[in-house]
PDB file of N, CA and C in Angstrom:
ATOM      1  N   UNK A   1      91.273  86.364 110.493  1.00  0.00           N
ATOM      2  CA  UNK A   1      91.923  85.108 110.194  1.00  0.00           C
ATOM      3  C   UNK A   1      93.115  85.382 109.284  1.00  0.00           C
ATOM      4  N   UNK A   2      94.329  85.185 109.538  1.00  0.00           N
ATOM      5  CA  UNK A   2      95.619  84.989 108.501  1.00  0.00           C
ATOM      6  C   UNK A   2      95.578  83.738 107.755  1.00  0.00           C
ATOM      7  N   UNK A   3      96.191  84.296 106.510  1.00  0.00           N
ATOM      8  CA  UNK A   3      96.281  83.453 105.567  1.00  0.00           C
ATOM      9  C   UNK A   3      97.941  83.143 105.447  1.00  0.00           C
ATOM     10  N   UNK A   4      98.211  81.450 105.735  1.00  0.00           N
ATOM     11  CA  UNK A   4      99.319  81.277 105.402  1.00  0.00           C
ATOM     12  C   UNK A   4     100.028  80.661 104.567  1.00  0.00           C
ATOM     13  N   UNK A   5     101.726  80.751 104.122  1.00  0.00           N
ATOM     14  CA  UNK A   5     101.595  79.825 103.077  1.00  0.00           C
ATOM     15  C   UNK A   5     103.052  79.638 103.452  1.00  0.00           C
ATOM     16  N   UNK A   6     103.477  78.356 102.545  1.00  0.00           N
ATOM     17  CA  UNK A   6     104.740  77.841 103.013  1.00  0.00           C
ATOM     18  C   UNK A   6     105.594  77.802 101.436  1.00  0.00           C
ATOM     19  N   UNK A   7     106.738  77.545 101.770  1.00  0.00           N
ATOM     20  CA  UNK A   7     107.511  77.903 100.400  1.00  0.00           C
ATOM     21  C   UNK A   7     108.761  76.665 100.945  1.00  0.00           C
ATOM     22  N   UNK A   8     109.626  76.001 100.175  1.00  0.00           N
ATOM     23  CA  UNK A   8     110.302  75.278 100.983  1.00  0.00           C
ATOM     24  C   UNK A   8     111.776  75.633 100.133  1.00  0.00           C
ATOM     25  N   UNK A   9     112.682  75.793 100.785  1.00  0.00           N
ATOM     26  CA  UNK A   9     114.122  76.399 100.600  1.00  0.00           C
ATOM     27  C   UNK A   9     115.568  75.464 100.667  1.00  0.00           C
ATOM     28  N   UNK A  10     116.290  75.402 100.042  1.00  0.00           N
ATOM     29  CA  UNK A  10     117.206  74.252  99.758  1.00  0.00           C
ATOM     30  C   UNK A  10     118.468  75.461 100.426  1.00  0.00           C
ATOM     31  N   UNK A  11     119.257  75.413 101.114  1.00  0.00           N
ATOM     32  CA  UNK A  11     120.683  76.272 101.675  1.00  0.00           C
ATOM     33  C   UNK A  11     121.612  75.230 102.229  1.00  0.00           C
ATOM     34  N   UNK A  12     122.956  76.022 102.035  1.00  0.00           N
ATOM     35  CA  UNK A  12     123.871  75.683 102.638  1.00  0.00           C
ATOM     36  C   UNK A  12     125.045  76.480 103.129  1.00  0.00           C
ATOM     37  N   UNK A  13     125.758  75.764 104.019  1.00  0.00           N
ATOM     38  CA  UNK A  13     126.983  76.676 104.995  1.00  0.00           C
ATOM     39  C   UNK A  13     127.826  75.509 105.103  1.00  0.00           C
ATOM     40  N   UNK A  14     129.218  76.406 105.495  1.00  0.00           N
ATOM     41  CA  UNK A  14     130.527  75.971 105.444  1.00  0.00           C
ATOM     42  C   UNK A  14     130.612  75.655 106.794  1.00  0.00           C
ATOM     43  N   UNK A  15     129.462  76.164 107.564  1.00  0.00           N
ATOM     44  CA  UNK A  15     129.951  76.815 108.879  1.00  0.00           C
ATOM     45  C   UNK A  15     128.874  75.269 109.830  1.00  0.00           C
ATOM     46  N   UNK A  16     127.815  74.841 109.333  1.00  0.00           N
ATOM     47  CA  UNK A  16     127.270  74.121 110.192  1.00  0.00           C
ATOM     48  C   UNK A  16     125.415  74.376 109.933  1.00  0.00           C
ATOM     49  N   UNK A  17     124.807  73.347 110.515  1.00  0.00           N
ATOM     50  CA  UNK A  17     123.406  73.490 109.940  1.00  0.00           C
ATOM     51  C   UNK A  17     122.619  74.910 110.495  1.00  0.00           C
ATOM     52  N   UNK A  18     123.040  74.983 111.686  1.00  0.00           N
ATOM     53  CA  UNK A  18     122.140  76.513 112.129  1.00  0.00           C
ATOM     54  C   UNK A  18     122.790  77.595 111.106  1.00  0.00           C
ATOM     55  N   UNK A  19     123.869  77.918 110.896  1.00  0.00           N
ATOM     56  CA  UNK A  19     124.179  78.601 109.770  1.00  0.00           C
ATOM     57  C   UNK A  19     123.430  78.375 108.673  1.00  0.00           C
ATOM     58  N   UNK A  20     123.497  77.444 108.191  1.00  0.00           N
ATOM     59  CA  UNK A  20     122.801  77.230 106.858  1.00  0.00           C
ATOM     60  C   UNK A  20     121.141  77.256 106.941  1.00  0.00           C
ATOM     61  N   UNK A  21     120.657  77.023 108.142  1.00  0.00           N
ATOM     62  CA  UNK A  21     118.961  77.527 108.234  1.00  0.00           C
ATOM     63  C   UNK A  21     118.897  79.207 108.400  1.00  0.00           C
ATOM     64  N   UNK A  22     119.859  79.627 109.200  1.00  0.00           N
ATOM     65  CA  UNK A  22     119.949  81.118 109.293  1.00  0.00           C
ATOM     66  C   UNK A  22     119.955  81.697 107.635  1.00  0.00           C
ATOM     67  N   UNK A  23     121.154  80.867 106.832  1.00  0.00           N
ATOM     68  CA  UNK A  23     121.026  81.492 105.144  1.00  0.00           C
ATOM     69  C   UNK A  23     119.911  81.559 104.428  1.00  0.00           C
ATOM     70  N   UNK A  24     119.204  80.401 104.728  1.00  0.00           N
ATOM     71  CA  UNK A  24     117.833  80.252 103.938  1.00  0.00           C
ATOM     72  C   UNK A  24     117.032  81.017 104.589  1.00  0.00           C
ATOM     73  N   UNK A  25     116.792  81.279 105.887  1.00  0.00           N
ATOM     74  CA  UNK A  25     115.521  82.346 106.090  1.00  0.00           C
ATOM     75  C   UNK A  25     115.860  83.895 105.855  1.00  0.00           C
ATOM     76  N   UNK A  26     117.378  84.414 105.537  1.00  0.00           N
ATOM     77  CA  UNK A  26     117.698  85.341 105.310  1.00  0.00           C
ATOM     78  C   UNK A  26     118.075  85.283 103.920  1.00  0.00           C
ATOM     79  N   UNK A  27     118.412  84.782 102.982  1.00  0.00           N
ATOM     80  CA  UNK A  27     117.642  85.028 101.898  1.00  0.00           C
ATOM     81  C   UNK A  27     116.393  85.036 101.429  1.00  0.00           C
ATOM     82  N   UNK A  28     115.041  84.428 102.009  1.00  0.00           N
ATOM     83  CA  UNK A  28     114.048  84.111 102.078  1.00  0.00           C
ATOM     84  C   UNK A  28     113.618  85.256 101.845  1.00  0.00           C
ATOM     85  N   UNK A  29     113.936  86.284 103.098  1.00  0.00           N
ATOM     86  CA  UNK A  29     113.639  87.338 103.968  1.00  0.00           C
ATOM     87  C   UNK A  29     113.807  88.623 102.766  1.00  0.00           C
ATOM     88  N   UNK A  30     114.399  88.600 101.740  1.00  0.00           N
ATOM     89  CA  UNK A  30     114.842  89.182 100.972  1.00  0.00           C
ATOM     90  C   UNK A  30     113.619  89.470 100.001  1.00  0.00           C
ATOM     91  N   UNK A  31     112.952  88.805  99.591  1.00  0.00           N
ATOM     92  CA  UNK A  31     111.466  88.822  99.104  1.00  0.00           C
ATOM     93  C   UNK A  31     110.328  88.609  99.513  1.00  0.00           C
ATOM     94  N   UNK A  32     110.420  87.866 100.500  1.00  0.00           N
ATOM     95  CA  UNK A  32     109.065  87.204 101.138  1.00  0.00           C
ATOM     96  C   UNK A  32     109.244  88.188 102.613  1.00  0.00           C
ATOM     97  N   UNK A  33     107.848  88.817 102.588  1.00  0.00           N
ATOM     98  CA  UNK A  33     107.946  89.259 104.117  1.00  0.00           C
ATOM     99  C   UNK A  33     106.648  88.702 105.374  1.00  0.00           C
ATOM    100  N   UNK A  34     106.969  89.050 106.149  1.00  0.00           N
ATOM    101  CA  UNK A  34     106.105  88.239 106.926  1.00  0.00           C
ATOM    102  C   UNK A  34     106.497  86.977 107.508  1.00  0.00           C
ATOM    103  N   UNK A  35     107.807  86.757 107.839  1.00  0.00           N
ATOM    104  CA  UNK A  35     108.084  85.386 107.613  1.00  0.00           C
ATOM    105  C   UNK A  35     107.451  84.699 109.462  1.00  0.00           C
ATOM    106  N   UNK A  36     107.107  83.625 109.571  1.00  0.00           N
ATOM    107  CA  UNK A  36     106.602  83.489 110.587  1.00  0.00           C
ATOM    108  C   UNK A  36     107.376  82.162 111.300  1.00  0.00           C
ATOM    109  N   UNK A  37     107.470  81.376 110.777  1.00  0.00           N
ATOM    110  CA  UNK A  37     108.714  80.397 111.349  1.00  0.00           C
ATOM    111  C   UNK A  37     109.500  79.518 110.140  1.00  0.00           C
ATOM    112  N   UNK A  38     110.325  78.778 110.451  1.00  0.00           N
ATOM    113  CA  UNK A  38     111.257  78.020 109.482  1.00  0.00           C
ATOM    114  C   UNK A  38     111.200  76.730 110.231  1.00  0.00           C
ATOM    115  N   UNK A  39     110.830  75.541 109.238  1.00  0.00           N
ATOM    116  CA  UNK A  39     110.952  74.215 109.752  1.00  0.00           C
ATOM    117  C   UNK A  39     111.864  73.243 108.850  1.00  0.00           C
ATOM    118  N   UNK A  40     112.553  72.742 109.428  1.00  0.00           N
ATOM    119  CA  UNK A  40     113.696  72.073 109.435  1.00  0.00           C
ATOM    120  C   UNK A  40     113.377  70.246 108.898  1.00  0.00           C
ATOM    121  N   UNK A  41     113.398  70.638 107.379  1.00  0.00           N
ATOM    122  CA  UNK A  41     112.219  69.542 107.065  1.00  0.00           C
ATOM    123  C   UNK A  41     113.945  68.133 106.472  1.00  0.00           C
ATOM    124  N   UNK A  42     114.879  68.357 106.246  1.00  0.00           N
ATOM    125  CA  UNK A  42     116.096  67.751 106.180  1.00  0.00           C
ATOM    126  C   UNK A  42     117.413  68.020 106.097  1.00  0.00           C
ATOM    127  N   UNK A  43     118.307  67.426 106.644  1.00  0.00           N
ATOM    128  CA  UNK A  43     119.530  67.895 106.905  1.00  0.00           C
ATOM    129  C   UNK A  43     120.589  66.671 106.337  1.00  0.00           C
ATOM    130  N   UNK A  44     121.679  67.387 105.804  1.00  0.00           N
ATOM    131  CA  UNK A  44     122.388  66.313 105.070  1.00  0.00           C
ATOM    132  C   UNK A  44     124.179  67.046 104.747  1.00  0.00           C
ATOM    133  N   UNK A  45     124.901  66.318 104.485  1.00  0.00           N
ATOM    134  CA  UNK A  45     126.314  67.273 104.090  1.00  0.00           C
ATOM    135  C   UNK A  45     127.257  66.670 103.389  1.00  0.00           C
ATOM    136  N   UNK A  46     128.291  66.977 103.006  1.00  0.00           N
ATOM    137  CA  UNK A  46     128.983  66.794 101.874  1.00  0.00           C
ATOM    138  C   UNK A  46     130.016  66.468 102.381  1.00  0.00           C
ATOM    139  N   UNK A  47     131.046  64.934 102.389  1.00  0.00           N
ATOM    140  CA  UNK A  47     132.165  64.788 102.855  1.00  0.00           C
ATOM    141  C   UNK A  47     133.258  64.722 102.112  1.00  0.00           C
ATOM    142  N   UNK A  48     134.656  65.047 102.532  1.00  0.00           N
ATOM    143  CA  UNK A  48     135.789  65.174 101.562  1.00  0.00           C
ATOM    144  C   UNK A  48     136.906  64.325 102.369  1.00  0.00           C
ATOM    145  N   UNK A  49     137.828  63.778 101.894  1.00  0.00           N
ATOM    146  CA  UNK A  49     138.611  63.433 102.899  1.00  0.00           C
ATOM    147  C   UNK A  49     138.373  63.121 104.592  1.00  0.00           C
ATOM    148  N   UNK A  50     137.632  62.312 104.279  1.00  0.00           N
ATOM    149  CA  UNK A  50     136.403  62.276 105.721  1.00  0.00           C
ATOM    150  C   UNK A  50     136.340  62.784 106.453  1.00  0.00           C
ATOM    151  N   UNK A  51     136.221  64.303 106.067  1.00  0.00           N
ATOM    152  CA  UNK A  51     135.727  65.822 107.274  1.00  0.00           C
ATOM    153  C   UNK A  51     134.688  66.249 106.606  1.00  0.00           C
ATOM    154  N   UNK A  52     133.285  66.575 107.091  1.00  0.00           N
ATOM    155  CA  UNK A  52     132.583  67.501 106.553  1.00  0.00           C
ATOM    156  C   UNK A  52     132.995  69.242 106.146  1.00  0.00           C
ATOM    157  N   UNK A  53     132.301  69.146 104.702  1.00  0.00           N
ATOM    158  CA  UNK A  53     132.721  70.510 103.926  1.00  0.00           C
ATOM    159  C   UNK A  53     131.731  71.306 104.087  1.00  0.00           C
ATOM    160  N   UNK A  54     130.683  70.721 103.817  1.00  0.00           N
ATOM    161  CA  UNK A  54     128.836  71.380 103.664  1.00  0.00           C
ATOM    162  C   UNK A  54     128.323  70.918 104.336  1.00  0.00           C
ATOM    163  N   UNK A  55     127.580  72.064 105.240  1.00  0.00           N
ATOM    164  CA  UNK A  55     126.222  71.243 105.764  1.00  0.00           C
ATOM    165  C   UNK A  55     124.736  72.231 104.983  1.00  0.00           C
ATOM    166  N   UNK A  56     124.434  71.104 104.626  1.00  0.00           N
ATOM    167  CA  UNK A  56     123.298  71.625 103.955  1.00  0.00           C
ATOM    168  C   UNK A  56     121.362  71.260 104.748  1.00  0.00           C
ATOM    169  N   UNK A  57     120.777  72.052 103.989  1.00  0.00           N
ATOM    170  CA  UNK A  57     119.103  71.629 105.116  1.00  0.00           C
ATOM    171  C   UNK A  57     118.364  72.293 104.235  1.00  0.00           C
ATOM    172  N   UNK A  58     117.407  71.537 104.052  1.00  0.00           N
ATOM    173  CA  UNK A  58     115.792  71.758 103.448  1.00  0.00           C
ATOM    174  C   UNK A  58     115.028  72.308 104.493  1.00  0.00           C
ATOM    175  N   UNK A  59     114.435  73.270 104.209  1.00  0.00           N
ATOM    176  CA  UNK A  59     113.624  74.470 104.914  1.00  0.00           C
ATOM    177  C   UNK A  59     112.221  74.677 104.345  1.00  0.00           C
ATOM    178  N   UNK A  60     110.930  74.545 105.441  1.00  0.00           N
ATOM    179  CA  UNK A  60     109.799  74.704 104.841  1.00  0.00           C
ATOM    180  C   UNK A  60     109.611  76.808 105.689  1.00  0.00           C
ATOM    181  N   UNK A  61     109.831  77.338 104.772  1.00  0.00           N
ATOM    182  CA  UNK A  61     109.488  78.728 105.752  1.00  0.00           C
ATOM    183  C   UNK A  61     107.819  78.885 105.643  1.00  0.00           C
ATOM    184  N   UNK A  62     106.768  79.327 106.348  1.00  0.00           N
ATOM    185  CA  UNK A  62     105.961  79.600 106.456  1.00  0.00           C
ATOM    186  C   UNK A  62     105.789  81.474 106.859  1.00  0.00           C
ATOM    187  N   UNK A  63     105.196  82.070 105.920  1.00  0.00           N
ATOM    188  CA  UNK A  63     104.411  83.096 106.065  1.00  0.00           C
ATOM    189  C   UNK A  63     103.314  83.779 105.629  1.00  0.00           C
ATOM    190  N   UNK A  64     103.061  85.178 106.503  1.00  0.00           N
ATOM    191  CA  UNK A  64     101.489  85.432 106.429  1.00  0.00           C
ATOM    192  C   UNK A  64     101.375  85.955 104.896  1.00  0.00           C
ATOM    193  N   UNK A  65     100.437  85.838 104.187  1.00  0.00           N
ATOM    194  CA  UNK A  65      99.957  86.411 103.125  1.00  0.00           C
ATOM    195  C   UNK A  65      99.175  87.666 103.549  1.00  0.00           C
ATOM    196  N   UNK A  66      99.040  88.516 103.313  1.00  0.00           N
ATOM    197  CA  UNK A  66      98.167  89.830 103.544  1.00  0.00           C
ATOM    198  C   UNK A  66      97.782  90.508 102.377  1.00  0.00           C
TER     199      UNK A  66
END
């Protein structure tokens, strides 16, 4: 039986939300190993001159404990 656990991650990109979920599980990835999926728990962004600057997303990553 695996033991799992979830951690939840605040990121952002210049570039768009899959960017910015890609940042958070790759910094994630940086300490936590095992990572087993990333869920996409909110998404939100920052406007300037009414163009988006940031897109930002709350991330629940889930992985195995061993």
């Amino acid at each position: 039986m695996a033991i799992l656990k979830v951690i939840e991650v605040l990121a952002n990109s210049n570039k768009g939300w899959e960017d910015a979920a890609k940042n958070a599980v790759a910094q994630a990835a940086k300490s936590v190993k095992n990572i087993r999926s990333v869920y996409i728990n909110e998404q939100s962004a920052t406007v300037d001159d009414g163009k988006i600057v940031d897109y930002r997303v709350n991330v629940k990553i889930t992985f195995e404990v061993k």
